[in-house]
Protein backbone atom coordinates (compact mmCIF):
# COMPACT_ATOMS: atom_id res chain seq x y z
CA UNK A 1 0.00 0.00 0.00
CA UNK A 2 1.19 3.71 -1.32
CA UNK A 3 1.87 6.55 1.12
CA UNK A 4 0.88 10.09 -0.01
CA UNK A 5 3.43 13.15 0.40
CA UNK A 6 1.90 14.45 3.83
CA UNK A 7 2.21 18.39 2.52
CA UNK A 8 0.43 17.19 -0.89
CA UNK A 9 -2.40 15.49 1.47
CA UNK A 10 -3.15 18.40 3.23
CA UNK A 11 -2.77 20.65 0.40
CA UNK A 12 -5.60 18.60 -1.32
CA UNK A 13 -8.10 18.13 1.33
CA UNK A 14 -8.12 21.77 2.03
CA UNK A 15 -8.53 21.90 -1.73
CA UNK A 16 -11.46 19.99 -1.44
CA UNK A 17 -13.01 21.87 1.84
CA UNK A 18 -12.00 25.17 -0.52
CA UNK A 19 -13.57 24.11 -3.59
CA UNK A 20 -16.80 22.91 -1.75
CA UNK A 21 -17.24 26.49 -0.04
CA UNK A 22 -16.97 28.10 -3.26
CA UNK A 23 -19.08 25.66 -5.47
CA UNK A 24 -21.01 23.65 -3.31
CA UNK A 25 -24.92 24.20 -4.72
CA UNK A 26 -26.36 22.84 -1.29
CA UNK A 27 -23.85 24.82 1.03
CA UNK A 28 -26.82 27.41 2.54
CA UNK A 29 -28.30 23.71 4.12
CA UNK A 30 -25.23 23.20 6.09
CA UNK A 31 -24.43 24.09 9.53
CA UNK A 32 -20.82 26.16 8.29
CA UNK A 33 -19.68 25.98 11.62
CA UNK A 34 -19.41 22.49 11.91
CA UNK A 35 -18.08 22.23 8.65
CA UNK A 36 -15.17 24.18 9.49
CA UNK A 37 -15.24 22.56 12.82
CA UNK A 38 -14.82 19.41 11.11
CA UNK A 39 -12.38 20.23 8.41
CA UNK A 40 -9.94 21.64 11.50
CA UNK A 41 -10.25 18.46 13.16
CA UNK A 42 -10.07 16.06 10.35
CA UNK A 43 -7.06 18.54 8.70
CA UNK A 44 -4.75 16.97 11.94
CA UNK A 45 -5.92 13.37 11.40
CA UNK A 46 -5.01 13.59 7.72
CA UNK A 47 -1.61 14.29 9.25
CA UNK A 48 -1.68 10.72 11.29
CA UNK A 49 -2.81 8.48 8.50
CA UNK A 50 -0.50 5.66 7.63
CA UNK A 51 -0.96 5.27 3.95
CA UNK A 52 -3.24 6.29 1.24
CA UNK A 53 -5.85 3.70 1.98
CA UNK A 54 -6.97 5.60 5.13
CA UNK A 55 -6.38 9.23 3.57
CA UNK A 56 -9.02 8.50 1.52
CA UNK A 57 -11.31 7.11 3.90
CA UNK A 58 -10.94 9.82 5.96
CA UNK A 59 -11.46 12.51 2.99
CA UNK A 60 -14.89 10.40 2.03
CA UNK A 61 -16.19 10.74 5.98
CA UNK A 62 -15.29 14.42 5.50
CA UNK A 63 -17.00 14.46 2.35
CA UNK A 64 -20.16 12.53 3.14
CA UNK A 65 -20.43 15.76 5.82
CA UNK A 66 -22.45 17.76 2.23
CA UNK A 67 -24.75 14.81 2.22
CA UNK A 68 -24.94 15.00 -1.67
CA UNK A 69 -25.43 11.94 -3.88
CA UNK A 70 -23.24 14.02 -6.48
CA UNK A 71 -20.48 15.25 -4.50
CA UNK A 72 -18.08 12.24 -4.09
CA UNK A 73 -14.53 11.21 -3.25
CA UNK A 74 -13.01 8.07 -5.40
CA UNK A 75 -10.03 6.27 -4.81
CA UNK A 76 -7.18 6.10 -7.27
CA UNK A 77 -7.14 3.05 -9.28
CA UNK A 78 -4.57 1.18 -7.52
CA UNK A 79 -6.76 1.10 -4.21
CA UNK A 80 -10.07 0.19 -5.69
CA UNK A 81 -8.36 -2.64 -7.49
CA UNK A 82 -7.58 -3.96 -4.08
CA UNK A 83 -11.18 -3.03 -2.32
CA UNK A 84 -13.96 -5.42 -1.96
CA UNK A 85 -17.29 -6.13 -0.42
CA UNK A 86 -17.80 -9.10 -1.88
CA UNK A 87 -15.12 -11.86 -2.01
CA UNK A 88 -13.97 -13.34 0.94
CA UNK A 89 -11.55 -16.18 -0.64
CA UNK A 90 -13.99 -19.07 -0.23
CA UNK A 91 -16.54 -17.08 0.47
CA UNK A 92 -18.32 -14.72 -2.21
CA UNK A 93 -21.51 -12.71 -0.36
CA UNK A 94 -23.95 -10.26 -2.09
CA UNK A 95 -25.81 -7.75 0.91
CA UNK A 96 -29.00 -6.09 0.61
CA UNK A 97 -31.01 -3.85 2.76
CA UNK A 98 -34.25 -5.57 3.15
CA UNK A 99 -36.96 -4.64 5.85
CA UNK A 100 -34.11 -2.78 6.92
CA UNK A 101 -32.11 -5.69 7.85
CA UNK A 102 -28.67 -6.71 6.28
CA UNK A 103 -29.84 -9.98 4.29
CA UNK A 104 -27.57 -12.26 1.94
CA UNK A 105 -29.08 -11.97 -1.45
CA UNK A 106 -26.11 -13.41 -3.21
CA UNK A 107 -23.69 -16.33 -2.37
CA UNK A 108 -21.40 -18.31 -4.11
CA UNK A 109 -23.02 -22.01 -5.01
CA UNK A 110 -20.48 -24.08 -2.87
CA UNK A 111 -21.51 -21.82 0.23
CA UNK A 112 -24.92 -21.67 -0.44
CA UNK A 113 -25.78 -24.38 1.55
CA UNK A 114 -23.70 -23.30 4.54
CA UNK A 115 -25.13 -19.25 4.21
CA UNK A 116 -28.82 -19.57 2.23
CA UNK A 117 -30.12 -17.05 0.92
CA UNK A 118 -32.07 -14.66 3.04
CA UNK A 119 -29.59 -15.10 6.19
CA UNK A 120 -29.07 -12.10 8.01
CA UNK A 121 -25.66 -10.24 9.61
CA UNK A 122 -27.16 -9.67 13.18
CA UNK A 123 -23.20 -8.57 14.18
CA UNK A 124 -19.84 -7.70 12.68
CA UNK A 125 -17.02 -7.60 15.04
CA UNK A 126 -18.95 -7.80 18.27
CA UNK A 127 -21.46 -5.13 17.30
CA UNK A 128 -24.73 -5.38 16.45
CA UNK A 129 -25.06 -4.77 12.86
CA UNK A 130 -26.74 -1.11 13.39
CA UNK A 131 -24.10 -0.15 15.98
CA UNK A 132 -21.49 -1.33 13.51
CA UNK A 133 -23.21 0.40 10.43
CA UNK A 134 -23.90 3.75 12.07
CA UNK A 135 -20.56 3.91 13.46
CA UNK A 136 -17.91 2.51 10.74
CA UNK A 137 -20.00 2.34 7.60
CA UNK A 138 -22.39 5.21 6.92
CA UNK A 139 -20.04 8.02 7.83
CA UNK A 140 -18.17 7.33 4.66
CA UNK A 141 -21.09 7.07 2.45
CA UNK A 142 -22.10 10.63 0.65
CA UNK A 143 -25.83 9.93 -0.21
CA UNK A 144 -28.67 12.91 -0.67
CA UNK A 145 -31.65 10.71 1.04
CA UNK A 146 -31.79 8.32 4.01
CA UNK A 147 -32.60 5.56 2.08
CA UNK A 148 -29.94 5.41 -0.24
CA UNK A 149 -27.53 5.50 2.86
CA UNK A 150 -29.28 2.64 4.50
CA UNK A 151 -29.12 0.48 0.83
CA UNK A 152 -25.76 1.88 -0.05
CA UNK A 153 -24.38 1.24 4.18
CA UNK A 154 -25.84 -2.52 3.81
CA UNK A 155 -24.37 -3.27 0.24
CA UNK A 156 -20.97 -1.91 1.13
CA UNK A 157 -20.87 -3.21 5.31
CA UNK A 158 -18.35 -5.77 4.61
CA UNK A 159 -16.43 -3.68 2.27
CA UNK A 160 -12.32 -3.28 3.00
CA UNK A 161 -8.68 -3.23 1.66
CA UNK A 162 -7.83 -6.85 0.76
CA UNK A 163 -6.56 -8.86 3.85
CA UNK A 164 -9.20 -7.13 6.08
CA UNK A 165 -10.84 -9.37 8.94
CA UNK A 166 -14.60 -9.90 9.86
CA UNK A 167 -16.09 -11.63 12.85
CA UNK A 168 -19.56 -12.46 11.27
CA UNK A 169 -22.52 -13.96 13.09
CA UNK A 170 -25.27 -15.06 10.92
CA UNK A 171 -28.76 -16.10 11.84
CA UNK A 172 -29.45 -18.46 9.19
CA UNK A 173 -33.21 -18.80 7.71
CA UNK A 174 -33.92 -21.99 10.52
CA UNK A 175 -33.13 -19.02 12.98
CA UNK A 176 -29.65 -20.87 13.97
CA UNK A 177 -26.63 -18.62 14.69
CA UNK A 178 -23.79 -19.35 12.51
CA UNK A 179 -20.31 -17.72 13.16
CA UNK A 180 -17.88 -17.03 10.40
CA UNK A 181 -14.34 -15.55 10.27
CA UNK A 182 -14.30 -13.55 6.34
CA UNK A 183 -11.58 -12.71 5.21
CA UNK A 184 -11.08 -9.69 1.98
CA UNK A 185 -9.19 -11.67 -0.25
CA UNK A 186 -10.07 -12.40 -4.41
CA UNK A 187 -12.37 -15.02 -4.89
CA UNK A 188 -12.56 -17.55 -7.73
CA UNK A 189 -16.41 -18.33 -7.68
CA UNK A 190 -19.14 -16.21 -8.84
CA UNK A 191 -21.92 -15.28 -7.04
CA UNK A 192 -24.96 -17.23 -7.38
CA UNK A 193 -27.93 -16.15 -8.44
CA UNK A 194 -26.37 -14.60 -11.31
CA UNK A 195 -27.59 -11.60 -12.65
CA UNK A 196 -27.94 -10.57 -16.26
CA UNK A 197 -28.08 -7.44 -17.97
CA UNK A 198 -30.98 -6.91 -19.32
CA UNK A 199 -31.78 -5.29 -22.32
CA UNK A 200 -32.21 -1.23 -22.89
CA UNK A 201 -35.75 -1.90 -23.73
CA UNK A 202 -38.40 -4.72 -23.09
CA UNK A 203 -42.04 -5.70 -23.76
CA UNK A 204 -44.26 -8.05 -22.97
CA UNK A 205 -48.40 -8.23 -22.48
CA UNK A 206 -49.63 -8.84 -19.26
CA UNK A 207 -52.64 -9.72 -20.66
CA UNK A 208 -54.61 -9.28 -23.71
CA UNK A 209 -55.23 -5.24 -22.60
CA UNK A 210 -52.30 -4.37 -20.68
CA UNK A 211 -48.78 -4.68 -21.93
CA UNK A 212 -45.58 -4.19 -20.07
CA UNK A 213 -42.51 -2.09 -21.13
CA UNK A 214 -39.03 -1.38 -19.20
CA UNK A 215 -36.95 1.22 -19.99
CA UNK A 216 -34.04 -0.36 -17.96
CA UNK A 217 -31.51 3.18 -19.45
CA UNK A 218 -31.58 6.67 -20.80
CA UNK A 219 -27.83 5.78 -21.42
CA UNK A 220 -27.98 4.84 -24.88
CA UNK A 221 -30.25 5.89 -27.97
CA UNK A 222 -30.92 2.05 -28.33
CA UNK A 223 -33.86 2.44 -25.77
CA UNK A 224 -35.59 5.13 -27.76
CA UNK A 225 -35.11 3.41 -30.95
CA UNK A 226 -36.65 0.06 -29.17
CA UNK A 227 -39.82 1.89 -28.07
CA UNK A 228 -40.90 3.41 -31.39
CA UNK A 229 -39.94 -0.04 -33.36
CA UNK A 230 -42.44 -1.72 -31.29
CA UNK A 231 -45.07 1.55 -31.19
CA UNK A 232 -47.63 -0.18 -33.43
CA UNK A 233 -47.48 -3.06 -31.13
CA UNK A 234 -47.79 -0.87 -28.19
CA UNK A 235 -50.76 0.87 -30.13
CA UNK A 236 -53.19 -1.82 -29.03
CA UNK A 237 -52.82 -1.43 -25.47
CA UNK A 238 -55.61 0.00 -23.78
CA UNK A 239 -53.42 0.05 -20.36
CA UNK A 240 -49.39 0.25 -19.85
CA UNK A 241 -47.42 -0.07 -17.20
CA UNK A 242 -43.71 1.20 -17.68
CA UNK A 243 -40.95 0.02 -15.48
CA UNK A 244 -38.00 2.36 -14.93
CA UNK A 245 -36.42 0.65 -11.71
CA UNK A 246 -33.46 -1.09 -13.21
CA UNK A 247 -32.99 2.82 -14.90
CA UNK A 248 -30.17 4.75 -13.12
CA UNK A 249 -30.19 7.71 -15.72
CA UNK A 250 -28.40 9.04 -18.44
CA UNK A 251 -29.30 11.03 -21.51
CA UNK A 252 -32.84 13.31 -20.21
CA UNK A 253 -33.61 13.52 -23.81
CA UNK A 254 -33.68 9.62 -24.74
CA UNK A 255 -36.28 9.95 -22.17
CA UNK A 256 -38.12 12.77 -23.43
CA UNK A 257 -38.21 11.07 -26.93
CA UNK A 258 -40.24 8.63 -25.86
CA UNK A 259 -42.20 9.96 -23.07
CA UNK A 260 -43.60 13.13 -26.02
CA UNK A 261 -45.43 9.65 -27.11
CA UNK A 262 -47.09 9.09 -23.87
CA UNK A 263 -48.91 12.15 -23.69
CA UNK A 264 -51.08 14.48 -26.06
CA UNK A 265 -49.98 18.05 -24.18
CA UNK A 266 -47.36 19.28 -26.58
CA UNK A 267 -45.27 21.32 -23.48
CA UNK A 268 -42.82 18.79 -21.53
CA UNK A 269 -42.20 21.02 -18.30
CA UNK A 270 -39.07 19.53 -16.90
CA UNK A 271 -36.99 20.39 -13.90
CA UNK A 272 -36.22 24.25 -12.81
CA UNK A 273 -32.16 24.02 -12.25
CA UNK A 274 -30.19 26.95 -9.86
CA UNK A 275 -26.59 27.71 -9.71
CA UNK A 276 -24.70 29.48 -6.92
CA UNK A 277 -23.98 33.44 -7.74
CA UNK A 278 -20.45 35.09 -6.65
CA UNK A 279 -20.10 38.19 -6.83
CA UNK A 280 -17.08 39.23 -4.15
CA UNK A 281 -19.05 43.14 -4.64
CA UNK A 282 -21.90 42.13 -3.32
CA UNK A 283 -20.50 39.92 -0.41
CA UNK A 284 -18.72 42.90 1.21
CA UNK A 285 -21.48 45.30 0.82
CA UNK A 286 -23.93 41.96 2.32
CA UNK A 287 -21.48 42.07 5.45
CA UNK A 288 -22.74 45.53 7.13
CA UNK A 289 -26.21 44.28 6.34
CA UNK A 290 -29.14 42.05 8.50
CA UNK A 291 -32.18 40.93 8.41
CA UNK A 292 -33.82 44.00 9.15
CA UNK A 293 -32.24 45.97 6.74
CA UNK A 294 -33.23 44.16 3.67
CA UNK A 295 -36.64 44.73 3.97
CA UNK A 296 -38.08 46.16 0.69
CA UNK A 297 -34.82 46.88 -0.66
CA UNK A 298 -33.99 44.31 -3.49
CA UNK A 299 -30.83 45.44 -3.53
CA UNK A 300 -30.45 45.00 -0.12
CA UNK A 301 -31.39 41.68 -0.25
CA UNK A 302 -28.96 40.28 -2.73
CA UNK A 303 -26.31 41.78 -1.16
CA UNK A 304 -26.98 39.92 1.98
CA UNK A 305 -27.84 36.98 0.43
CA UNK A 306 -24.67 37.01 -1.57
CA UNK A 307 -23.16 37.60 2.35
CA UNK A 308 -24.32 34.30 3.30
CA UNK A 309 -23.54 32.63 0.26
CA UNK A 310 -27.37 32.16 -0.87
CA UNK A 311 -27.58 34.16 -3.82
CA UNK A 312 -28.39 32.11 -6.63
CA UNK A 313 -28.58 32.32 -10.54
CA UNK A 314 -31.68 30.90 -12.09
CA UNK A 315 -31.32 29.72 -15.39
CA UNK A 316 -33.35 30.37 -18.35
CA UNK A 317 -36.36 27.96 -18.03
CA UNK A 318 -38.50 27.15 -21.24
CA UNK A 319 -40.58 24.11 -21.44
CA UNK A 320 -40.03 21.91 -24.45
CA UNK A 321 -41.79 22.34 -27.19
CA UNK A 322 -43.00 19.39 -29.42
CA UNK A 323 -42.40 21.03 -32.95
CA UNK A 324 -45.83 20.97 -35.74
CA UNK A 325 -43.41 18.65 -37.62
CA UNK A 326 -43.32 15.86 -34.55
CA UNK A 327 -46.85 16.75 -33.41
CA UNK A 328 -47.76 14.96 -36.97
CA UNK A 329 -45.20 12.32 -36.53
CA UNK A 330 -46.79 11.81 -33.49
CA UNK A 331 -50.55 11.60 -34.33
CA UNK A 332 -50.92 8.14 -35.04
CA UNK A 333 -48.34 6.90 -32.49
CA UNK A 334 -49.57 8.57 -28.95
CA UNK A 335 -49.86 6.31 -26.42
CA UNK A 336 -52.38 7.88 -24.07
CA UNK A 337 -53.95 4.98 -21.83
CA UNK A 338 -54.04 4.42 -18.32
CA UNK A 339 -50.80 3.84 -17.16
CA UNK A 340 -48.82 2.83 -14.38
CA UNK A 341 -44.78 4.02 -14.13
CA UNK A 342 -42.60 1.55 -11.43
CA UNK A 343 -40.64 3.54 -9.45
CA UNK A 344 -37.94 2.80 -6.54
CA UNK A 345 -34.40 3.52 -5.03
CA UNK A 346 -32.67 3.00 -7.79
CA UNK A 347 -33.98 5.68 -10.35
CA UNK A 348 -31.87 8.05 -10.96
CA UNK A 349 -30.60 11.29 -12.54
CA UNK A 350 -32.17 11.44 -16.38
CA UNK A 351 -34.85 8.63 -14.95
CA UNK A 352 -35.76 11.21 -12.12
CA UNK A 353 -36.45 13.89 -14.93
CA UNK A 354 -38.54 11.62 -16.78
CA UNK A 355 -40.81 10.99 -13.65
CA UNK A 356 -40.81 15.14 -13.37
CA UNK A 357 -42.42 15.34 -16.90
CA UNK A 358 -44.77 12.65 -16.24
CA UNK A 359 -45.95 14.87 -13.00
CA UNK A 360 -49.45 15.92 -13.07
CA UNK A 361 -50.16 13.55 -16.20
CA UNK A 362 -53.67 12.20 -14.75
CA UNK A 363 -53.63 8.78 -16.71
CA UNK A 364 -50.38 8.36 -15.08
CA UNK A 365 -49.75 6.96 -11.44
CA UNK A 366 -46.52 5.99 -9.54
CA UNK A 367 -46.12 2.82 -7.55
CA UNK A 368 -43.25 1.78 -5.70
CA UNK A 369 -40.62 3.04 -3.53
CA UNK A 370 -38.93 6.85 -3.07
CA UNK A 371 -36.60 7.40 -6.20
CA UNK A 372 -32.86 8.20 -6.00
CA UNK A 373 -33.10 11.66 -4.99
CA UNK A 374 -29.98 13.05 -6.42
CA UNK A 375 -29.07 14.95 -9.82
CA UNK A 376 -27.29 18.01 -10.79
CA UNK A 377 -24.09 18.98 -12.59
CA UNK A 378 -20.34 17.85 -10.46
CA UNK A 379 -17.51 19.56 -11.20
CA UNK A 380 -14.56 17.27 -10.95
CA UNK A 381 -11.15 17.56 -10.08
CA UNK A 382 -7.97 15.16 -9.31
CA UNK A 383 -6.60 14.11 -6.16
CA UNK A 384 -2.89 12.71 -4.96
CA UNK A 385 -1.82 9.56 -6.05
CA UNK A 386 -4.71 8.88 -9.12
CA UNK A 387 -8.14 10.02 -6.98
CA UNK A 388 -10.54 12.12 -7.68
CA UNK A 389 -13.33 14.33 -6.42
CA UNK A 390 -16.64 15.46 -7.28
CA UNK A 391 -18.67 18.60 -6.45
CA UNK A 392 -22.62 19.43 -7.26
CA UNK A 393 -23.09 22.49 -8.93
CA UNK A 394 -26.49 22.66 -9.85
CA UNK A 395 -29.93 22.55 -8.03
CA UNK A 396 -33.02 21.10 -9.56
CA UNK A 397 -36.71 21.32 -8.85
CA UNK A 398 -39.99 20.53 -9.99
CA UNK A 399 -41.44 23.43 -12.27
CA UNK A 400 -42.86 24.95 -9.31
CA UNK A 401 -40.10 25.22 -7.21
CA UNK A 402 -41.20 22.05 -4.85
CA UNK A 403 -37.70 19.68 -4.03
CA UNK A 404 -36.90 16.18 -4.77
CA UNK A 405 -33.55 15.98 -4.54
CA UNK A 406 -32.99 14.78 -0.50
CA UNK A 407 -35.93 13.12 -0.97
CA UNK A 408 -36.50 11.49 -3.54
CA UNK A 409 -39.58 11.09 -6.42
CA UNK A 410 -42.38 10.24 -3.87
CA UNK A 411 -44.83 7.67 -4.95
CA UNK A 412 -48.76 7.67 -5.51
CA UNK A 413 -49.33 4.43 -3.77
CA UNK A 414 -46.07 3.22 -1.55
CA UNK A 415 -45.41 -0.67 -2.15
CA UNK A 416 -41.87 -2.23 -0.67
CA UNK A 417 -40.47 -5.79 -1.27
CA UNK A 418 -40.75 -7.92 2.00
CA UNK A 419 -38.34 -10.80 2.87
CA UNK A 420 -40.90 -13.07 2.25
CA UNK A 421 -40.90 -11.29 -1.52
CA UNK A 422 -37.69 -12.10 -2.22
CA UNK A 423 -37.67 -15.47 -0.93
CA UNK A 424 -40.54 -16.31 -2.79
CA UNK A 425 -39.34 -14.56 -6.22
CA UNK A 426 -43.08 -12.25 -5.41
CA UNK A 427 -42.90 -8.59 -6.94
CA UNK A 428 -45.62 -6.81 -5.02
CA UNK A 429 -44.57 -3.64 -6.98
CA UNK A 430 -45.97 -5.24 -10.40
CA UNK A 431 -48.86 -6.95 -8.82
CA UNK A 432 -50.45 -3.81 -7.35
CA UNK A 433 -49.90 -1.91 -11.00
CA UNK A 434 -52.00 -5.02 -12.60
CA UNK A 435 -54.49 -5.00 -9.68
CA UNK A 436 -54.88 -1.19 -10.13
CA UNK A 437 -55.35 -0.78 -13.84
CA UNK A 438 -57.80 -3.88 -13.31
CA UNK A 439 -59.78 -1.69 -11.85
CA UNK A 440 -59.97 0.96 -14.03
């Protein structure tokens, strides 16, 4: 393992603490004291780490501090290479946060027996598995929404520099305790069951009214060009259900394309986006000003504002505008039934904007879990030793100014996956669609 030049170390991470203050879209929802606070603290402990390994770690706790799915630290190449959360040697374990429990969704097949599927980690090292994950996992993680941290804190619980050591107690699906010693070290088996990728697009019929589509990416033009291949199919549905959970983003318009076919209005209003505004001017005439003094005096206000660094530029909004020429292209392909969109953690950045022009659509209803709740525009920069850094830039909304990012895309009707889901290969999420546009 590398050790960084200890001036270069903390010459970067007060880059990073500099950059944020100066960039950081979110920074007016931070307590600023304890961010300095923080960075004075950690800026000593980055002077006691032993190698790179734990530099980094200790820059991703500070960094997790912004709370911001888009502002990120990454290690250099030759760390990640030797980082796992996975392999264990003979073991090979997948984690998922399920009922808000840490439960083995993946093993390899000549463990399978020994750790089914659907165990839980009730401790790791002596501590109960929240204990452990409040106090060594999730203050590394940066994550805009709660739930993200608890999925992204249970995937990555186990996760270490190769030749790190776990005491594991499982309780096994016959409610026995099993205790294993794991080990980070490469693994030769793959985990079982195996997952496929699955393709940008996909269709099927429910049933001879309702048909089924997925649009598993925005990431690739293939998805668009799927969709209106199989639009005179599509045209005989009198009810649709479109899955977007496996969709993590991408390209917003791939996902305009097609959703301009999914609605007759002819004005897609997306999201509303907000930059910082820094004007040094304005900060030192904001710094003889309060609250009191702003009142009814715009200018006033922005000088203050800029002050306490939340002045912000708002850029040009214009919904967009389906052209005469598409609006006839479009006539005989408009797919404007009753329809059902799957939502849940995993939807993402040009996924999220999709769900924002589907808002308000009244044939259309959400089921499923909270989306993603992050998007915007990092600015990226490189770190000691082959890392690099993120930073959000950029604030989106709704068209009316209400939030999603921190929160995520909120469903119409909230369904989850229980344990009893997954060990029974049940999707709840898809049967409530079907047993909703049954009954419409």
């Amino acid at each position: 393992m590398e050790f960084l030049n200890l001036s270069r170390s903390c010459d970067r991470f007060s880059k990073f603490w500099q950059e944020a203050n100066y960039n950081f879209v979110y920074l007016n929802k931070i307590d600023r004291t304890e961010w300095d606070n923080l960075y004075r603290k950690l800026i000593l402990e980055v002077q006691e780490t032993e190698n790179d390994y734990e530099y980094y770690r200790l820059l991703q706790r500070f960094c997790s501090f912004l709370k911001d799915g888009h502002t990120n630290v990454y290690f250099p190449r030759n760390i990640s290479e030797n980082i796992s959360s996975t392999e264990f040697g003979e073991f090979n374990i997948q984690l998922s946060n399920i009922e808000g429990k840490a439960i083995v969704t993946g093993v390899n097949k000549g463990k399978k027996e020994e750790i089914p599927i659907g165990s839980e980690i009730v401790k790791v090292n002596g501590l109960k598995t929240r204990v452990y994950l409040t106090e060594k996992v999730i203050p590394n993680i940066s994550s805009s929404t709660e739930h993200i941290l608890e999925d992204w804190g249970t995937q990555y619980l186990l996760e270490g520099y190769m030749g790190t050591r776990y005491e594991i107690e499982f309780l096994l699906l016959d409610q026995k305790v099993k205790n294993v010693t794991l080990t980070i070290e490469k693994s030769e088996e793959e985990i079982f069951p195996t997952k496929f990728r699955r393709d940008p697009f996909e269709l099927k019929w429910i049933d001879k009214d309702i048909a089924y589509i997925a649009l598993n990416t925005f990431s690739t033009w293939e998805t668009s060009g799927a969709f209106y291949e199989n639009s005179t199919e599509l045209q005989k549905a009198k009810k649709l259900i479109i899955d977007l959970r496996e969709n993590g983003g991408g390209d917003t318009p791939i996902g305009l394309v097609i959703f301009q076919s999914l609605t007759n209005d002819t004005l897609m209003y997306g999201s509303k986006s907000f930059s910082r505004k820094h004007i040094p001017t304005f900060k030192a005439w904001g710094r003889y000003l309060n609250e009191n003094a702003i009142q009814g005096s715009p200018d006033a206000k922005k000088n203050y504002f800029a002050f306490k660094d939340k002045l912000f530029y708002e850029f040009p909004y214009y919904p967009d505008t389906v052209s005469k020429e598409d609006q006839n292209l479009l006539k005989n392909q408009r797919i404007v039934v009753p329809t059902v969109i799957l939502i849940g953690h995993n939807i993402a950045s040009a996924a999220e904007d999709f769900l924002i022009f589907a808002d308000k659509q009244s044939h259309m209803t959400k089921i499923g879990e909270p989306t993603f709740g992050s998007t915007g525009q990092p600015y990226s920069f490189e770190l000691p030793g082959g890392g690099s850094c993120r930073i959000c830039t950029k604030e989106d909304t709704y068209p009316d100014g209400r939030e999603f990012v921190g929160i995520g895309i909120q469903p119409d009707i909230l369904v989850s996956k229980s344990l009893e889901d997954y060990l029974t290969d049940k999707d709840p999420v898809m049967e409530k669609a079907i047993e909703f546009l049954k009954s419409k």
